[in-house]
N, C-alpha and C. Protein backbone atom coordinates (compact mmCIF):
# COMPACT_ATOMS: atom_id res chain seq x y z
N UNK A 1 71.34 128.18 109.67
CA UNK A 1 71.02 127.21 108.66
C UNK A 1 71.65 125.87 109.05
N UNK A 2 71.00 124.46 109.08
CA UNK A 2 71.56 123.40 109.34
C UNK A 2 72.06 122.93 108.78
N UNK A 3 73.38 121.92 108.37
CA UNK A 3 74.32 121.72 107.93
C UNK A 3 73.68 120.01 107.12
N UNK A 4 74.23 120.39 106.00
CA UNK A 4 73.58 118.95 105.23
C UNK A 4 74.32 117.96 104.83
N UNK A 5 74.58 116.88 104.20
CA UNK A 5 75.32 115.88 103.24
C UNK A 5 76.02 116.66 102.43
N UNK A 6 75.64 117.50 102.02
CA UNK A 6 76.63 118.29 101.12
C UNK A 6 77.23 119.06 101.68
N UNK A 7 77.14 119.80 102.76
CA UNK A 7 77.97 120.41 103.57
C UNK A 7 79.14 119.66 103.86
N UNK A 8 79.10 118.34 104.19
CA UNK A 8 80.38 117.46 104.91
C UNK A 8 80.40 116.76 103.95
N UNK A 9 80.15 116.31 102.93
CA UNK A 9 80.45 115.54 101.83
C UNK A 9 81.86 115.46 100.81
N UNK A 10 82.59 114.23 100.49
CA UNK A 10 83.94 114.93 99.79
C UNK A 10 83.18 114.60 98.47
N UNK A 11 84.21 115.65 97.53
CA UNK A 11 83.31 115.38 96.26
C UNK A 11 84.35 115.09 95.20
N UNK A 12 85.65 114.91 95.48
CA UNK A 12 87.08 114.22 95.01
C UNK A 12 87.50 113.31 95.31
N UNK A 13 86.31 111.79 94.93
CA UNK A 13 85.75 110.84 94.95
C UNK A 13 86.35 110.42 93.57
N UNK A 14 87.47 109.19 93.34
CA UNK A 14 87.81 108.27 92.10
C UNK A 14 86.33 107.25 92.33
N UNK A 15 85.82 107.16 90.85
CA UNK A 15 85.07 106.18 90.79
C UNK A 15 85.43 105.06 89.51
N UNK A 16 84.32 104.44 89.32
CA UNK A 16 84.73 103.57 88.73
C UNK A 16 83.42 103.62 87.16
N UNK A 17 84.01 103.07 86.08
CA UNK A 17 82.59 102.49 85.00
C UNK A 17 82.32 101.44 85.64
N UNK A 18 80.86 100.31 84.65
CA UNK A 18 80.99 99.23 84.85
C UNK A 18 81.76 98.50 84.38
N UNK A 19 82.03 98.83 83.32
CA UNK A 19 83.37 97.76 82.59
C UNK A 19 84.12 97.85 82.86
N UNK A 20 85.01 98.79 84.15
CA UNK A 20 86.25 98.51 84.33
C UNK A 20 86.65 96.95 84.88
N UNK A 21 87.68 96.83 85.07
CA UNK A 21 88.15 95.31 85.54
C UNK A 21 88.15 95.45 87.17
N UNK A 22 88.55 94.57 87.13
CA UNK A 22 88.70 94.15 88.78
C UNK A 22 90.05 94.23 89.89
N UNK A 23 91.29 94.22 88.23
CA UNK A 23 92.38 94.46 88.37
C UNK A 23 92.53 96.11 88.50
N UNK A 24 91.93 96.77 87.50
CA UNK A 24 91.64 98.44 87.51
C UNK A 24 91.48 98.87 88.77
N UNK A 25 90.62 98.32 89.47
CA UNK A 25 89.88 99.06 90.73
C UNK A 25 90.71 98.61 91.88
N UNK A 26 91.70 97.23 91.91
CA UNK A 26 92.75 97.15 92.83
C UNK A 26 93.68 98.38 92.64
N UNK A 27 94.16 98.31 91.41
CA UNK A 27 95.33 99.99 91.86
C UNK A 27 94.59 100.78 91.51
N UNK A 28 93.40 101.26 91.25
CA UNK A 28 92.80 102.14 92.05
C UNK A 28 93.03 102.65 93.83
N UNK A 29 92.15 102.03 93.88
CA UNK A 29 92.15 101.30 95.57
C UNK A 29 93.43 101.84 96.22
N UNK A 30 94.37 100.67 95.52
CA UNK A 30 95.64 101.12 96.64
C UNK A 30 96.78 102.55 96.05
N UNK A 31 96.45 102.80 94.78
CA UNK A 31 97.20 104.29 94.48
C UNK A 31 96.61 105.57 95.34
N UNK A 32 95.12 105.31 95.75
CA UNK A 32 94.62 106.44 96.59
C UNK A 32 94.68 106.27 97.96
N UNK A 33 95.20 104.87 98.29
CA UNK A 33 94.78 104.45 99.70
C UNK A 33 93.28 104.80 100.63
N UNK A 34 92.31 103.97 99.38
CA UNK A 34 90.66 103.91 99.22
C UNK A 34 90.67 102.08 99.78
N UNK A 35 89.21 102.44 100.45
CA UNK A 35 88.64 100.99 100.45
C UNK A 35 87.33 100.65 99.75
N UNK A 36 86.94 101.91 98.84
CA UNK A 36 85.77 101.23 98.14
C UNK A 36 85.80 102.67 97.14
N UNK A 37 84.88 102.14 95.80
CA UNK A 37 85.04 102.49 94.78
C UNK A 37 83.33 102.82 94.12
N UNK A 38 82.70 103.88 94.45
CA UNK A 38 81.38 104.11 93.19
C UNK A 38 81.91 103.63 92.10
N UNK A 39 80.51 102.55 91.69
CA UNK A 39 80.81 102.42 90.06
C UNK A 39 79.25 103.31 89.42
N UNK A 40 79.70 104.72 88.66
CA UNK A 40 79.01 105.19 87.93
C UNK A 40 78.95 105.14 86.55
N UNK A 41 77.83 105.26 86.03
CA UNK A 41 77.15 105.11 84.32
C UNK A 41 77.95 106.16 84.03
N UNK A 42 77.66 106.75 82.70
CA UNK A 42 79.00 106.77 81.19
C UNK A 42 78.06 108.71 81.78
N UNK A 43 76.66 107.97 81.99
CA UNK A 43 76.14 110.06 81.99
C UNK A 43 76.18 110.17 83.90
N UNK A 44 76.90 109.60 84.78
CA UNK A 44 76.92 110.18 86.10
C UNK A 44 76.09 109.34 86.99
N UNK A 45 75.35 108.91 86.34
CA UNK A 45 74.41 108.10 87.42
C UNK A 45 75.03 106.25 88.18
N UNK A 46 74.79 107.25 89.47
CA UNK A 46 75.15 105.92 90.44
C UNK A 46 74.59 104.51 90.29
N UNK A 47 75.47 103.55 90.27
CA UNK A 47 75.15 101.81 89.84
C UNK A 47 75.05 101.50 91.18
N UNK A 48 76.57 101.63 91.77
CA UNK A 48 76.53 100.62 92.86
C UNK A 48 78.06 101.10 93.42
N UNK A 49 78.50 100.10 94.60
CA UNK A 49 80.29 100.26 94.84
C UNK A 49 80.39 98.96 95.44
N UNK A 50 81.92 98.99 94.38
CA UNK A 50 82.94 97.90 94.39
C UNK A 50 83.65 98.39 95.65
N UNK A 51 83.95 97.07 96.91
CA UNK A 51 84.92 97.42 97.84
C UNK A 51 86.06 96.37 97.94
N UNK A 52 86.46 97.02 99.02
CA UNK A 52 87.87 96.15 99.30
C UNK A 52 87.60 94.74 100.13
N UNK A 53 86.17 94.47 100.81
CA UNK A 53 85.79 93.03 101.37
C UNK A 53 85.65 92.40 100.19
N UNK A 54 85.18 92.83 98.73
CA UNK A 54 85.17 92.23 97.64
C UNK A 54 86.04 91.59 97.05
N UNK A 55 87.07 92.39 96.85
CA UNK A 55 88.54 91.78 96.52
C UNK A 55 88.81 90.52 97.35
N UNK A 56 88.64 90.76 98.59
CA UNK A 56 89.52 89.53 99.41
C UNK A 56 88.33 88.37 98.99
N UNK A 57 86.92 88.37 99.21
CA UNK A 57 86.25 87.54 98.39
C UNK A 57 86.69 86.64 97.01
N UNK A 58 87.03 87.38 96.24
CA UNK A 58 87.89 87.35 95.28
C UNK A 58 88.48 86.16 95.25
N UNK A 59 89.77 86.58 96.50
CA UNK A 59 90.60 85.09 96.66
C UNK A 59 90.57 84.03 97.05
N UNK A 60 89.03 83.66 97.76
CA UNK A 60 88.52 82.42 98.39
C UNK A 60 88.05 81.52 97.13
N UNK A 61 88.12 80.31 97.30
CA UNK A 61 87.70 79.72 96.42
C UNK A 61 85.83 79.81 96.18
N UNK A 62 86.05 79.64 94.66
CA UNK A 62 84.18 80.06 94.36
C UNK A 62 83.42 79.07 95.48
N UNK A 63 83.49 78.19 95.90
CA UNK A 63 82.83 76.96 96.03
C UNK A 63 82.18 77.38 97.71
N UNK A 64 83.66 77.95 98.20
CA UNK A 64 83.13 78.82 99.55
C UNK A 64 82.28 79.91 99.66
N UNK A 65 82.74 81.12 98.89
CA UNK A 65 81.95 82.11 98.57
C UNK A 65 80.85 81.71 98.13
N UNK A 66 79.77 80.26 97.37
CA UNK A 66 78.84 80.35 97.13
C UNK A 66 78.39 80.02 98.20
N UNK A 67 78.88 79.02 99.03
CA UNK A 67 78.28 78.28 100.28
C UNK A 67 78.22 79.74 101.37
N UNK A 68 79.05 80.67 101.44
CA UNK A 68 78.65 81.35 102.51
C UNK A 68 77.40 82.49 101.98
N UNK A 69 77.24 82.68 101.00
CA UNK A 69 76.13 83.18 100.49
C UNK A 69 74.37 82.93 100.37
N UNK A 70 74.20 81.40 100.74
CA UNK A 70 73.24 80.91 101.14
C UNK A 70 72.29 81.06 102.15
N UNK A 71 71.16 81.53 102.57
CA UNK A 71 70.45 81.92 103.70
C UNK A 71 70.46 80.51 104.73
N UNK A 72 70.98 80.59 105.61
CA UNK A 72 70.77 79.63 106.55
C UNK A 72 71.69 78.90 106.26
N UNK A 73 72.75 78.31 105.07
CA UNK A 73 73.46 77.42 104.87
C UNK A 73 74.93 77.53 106.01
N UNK A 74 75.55 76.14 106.23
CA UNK A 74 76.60 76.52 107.13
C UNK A 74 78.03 76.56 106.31
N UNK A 75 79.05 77.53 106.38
CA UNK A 75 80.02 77.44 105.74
C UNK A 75 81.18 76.55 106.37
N UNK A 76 82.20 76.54 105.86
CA UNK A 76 83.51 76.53 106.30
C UNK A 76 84.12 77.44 107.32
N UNK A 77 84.46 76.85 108.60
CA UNK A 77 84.59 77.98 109.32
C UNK A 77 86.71 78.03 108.93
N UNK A 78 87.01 77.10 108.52
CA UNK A 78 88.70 76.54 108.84
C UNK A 78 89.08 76.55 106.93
N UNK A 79 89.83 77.01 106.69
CA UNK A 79 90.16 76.19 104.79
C UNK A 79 91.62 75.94 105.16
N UNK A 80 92.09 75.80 106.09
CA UNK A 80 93.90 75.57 106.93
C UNK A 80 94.30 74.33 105.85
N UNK A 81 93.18 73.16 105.49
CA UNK A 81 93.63 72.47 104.80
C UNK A 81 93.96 72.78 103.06
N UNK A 82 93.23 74.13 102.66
CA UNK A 82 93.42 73.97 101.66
C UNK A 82 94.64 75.30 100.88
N UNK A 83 95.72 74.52 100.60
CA UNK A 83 97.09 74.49 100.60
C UNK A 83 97.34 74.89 98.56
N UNK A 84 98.07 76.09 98.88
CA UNK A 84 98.28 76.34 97.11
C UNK A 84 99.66 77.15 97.09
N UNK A 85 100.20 76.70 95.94
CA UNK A 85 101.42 77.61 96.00
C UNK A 85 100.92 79.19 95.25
N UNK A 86 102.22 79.75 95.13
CA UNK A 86 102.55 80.94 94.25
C UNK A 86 101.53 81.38 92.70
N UNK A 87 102.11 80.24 92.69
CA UNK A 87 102.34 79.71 91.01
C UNK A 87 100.16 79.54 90.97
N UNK A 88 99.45 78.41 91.70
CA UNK A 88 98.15 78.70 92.07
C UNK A 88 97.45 79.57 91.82
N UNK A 89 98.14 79.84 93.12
CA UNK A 89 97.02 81.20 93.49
C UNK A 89 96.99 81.98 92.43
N UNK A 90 98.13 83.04 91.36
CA UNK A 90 97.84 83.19 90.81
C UNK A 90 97.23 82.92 89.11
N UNK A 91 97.29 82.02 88.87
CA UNK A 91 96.10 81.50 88.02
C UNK A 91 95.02 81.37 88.57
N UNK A 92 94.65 80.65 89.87
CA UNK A 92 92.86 80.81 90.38
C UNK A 92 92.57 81.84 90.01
N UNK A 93 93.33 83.44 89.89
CA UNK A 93 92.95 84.81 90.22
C UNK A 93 93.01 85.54 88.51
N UNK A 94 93.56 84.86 87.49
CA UNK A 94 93.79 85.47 86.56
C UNK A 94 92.34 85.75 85.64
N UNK A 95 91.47 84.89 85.66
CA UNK A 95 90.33 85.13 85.38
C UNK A 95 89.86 86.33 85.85
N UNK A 96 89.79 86.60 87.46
CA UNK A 96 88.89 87.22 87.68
C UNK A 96 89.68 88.67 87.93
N UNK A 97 90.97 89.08 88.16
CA UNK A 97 90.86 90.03 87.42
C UNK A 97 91.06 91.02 85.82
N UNK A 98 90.36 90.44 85.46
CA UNK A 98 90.00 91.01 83.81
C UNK A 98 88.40 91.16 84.07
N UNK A 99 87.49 90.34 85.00
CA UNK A 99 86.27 90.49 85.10
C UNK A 99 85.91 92.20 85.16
N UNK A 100 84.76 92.64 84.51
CA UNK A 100 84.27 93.93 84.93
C UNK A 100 83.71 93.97 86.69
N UNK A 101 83.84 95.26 86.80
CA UNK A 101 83.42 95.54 88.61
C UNK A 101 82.05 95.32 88.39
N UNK A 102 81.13 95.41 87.28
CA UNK A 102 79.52 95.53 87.25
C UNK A 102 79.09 93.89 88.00
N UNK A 103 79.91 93.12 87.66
CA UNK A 103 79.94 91.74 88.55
C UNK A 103 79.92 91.45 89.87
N UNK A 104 80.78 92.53 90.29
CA UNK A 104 80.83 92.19 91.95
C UNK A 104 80.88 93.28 92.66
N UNK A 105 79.18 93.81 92.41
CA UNK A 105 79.29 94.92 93.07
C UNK A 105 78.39 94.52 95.02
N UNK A 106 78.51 95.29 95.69
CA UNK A 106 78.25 95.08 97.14
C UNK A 106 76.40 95.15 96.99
N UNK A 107 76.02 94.62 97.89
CA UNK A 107 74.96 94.49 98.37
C UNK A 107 74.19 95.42 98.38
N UNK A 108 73.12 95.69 97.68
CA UNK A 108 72.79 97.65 97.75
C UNK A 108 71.92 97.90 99.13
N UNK A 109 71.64 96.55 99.87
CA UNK A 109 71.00 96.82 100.76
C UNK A 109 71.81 97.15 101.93
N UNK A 110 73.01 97.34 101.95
CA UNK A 110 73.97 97.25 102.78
C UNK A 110 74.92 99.05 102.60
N UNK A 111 74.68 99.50 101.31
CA UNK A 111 74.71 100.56 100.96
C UNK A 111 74.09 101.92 101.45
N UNK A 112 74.44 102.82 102.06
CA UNK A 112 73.54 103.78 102.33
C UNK A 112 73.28 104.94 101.62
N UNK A 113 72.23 105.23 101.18
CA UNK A 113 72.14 106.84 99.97
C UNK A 113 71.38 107.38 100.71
N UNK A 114 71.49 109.24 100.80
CA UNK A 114 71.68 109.78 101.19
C UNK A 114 71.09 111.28 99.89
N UNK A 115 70.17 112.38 99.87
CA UNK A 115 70.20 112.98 98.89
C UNK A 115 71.03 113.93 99.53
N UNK A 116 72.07 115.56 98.88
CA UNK A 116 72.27 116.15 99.29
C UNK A 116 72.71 117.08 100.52
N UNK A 117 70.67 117.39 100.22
CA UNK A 117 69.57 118.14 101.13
C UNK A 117 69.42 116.80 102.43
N UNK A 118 70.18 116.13 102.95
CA UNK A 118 70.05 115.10 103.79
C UNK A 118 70.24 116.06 105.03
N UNK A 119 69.78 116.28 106.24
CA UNK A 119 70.44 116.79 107.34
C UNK A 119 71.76 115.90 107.67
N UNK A 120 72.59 116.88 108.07
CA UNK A 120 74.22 116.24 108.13
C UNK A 120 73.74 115.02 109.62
N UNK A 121 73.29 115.18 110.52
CA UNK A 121 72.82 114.31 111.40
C UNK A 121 72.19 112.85 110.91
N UNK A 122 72.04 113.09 110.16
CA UNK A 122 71.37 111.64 109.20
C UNK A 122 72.13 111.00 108.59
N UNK A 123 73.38 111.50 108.14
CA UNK A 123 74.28 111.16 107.72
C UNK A 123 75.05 110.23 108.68
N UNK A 124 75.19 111.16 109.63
CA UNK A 124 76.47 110.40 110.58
C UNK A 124 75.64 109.72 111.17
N UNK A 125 74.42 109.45 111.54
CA UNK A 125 73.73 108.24 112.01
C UNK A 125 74.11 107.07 111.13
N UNK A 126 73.78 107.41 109.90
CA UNK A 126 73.87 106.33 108.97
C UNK A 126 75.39 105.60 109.07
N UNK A 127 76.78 106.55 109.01
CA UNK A 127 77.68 106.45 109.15
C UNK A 127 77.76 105.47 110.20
N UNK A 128 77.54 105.46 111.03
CA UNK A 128 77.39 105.00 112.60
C UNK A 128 76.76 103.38 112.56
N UNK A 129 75.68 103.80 112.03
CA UNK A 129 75.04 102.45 111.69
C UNK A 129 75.82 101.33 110.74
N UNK A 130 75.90 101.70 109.52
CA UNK A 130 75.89 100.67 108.48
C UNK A 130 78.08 100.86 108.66
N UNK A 131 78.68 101.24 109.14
CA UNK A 131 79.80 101.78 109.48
C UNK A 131 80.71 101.46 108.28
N UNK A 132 80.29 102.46 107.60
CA UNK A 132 80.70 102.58 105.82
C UNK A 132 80.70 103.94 105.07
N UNK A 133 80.73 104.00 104.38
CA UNK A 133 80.57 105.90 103.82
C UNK A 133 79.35 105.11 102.92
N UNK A 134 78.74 106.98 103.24
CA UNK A 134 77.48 107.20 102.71
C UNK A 134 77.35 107.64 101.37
N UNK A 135 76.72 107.13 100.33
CA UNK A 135 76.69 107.80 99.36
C UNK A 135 75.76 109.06 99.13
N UNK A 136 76.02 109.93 98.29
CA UNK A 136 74.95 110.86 98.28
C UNK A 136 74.99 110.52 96.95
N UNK A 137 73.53 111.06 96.68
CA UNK A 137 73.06 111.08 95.31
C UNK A 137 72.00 111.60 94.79
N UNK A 138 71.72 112.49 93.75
CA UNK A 138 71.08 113.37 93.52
C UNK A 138 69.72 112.69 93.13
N UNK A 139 68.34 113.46 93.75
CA UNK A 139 67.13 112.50 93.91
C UNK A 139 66.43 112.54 92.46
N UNK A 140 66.51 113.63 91.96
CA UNK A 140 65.85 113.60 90.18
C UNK A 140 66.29 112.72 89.63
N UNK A 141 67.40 112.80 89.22
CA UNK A 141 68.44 112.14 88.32
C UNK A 141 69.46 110.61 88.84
N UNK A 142 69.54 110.01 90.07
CA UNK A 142 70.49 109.39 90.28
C UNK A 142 71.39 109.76 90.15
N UNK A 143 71.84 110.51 89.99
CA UNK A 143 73.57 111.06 89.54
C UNK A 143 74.74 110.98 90.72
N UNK A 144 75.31 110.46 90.91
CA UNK A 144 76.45 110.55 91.92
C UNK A 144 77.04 111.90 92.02
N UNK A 145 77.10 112.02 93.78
CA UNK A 145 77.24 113.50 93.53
C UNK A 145 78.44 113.59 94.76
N UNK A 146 78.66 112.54 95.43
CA UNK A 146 80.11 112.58 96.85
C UNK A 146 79.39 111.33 97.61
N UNK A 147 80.21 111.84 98.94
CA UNK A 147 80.84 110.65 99.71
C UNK A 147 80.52 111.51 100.84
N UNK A 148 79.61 110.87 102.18
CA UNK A 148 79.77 111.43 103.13
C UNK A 148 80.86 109.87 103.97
N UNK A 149 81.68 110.35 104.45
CA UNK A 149 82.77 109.32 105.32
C UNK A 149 82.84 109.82 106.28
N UNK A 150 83.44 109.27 107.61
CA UNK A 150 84.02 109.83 108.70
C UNK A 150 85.11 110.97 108.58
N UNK A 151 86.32 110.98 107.64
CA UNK A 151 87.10 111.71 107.49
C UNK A 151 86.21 113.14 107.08
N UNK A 152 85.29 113.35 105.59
CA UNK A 152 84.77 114.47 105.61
C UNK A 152 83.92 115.07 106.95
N UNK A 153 83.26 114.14 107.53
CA UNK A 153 82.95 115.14 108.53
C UNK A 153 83.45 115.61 109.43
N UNK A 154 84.62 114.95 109.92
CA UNK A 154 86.07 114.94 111.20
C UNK A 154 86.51 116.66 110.53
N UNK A 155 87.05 116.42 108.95
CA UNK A 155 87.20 117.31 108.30
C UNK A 155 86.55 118.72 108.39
N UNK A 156 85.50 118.37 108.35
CA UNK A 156 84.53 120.08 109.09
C UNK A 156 84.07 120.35 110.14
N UNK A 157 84.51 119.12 111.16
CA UNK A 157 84.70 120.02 112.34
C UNK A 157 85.98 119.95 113.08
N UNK A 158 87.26 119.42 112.30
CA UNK A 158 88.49 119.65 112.63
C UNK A 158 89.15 120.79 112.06
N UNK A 159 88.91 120.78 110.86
CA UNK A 159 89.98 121.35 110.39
C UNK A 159 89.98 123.17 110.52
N UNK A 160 88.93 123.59 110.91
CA UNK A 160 89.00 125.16 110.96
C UNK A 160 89.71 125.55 112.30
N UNK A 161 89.71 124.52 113.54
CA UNK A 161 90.75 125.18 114.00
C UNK A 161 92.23 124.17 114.48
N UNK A 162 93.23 123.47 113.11
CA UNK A 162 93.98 122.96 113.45
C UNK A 162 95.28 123.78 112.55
N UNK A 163 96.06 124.70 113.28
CA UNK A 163 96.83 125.20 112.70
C UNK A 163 98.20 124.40 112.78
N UNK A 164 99.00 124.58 111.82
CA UNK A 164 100.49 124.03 112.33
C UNK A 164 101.32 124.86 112.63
């Protein structure tokens, strides 16, 4: 029998609502030592995921982040000039984290889903490709159902023979 998304999939996955904050999903993040976060609906079904390139987004000023968001537009390659203390920075940041994650969620085109029943080979292509964890998700329902990552699959084919 060939081995699927759910075969190598972890399924002890912290996620997120949409209304959580932005501050929430930082100690999230760093209490699990995670770099990205499913944000699922109230009945299971997958929205989207909040990551950790998001956060650092976060701390650039809006004015950049809109300019690098533009198709074709040229950004700032240098901000060396732009100089803030302590005291700054955090007020620029106090707004935004209280913001909900449903705000700044990642790109879904940049996202990879994955049902189940995926052959595990499709997976780690995807893995390979978009070089991110894969979501799986159940095809009836949307429902979030795990995480295919590098670690779960390292995981099933390391760990059966690493004794200590």
């Amino acid at each position: 029998m060939s081995l699927t998304c759910k075969d190598v999939m972890s399924v002890e996955q912290a996620t997120l609502s949409p209304t959580d904050t932005v501050s929430k999903a930082f100690h999230l993040m760093r209490q699990k030592g995670i770099r990205f976060l499913p944000v699922v609906a109230e009945d299971g079904t997958y929205i989207g995921v909040f990551t950790s390139p998001t956060l650092i987004k976060l701390l650039l000023p809006r004015a950049i982040t809109i300019q690098m968001s533009g198709k074709g537009s040229k950004s700032l390659s240098n901000l060396g000039f732009y100089n803030v203390d302590e005291e700054d920075f955090h007020d620029s940041l106090a707004e935004e984290k209280d913001e909900p994650v449903i705000n700044h969620l990642s790109d879904p085109d940049n996202i990879p889903l994955v049902t189940p029943d995926t052959p595990m080979m499709e997976g780690i292509l995807l893995l390979h490709k978009y070089k991110r964890h894969v979501i799986v998700v159940e095809p009836k329902t949307g429902r979030f159902v795990g995480i295919v990552s590098i670690n779960s699959v390292l995981r099933k084919i390391f760990d059966r023979d690493y004794v200590v």
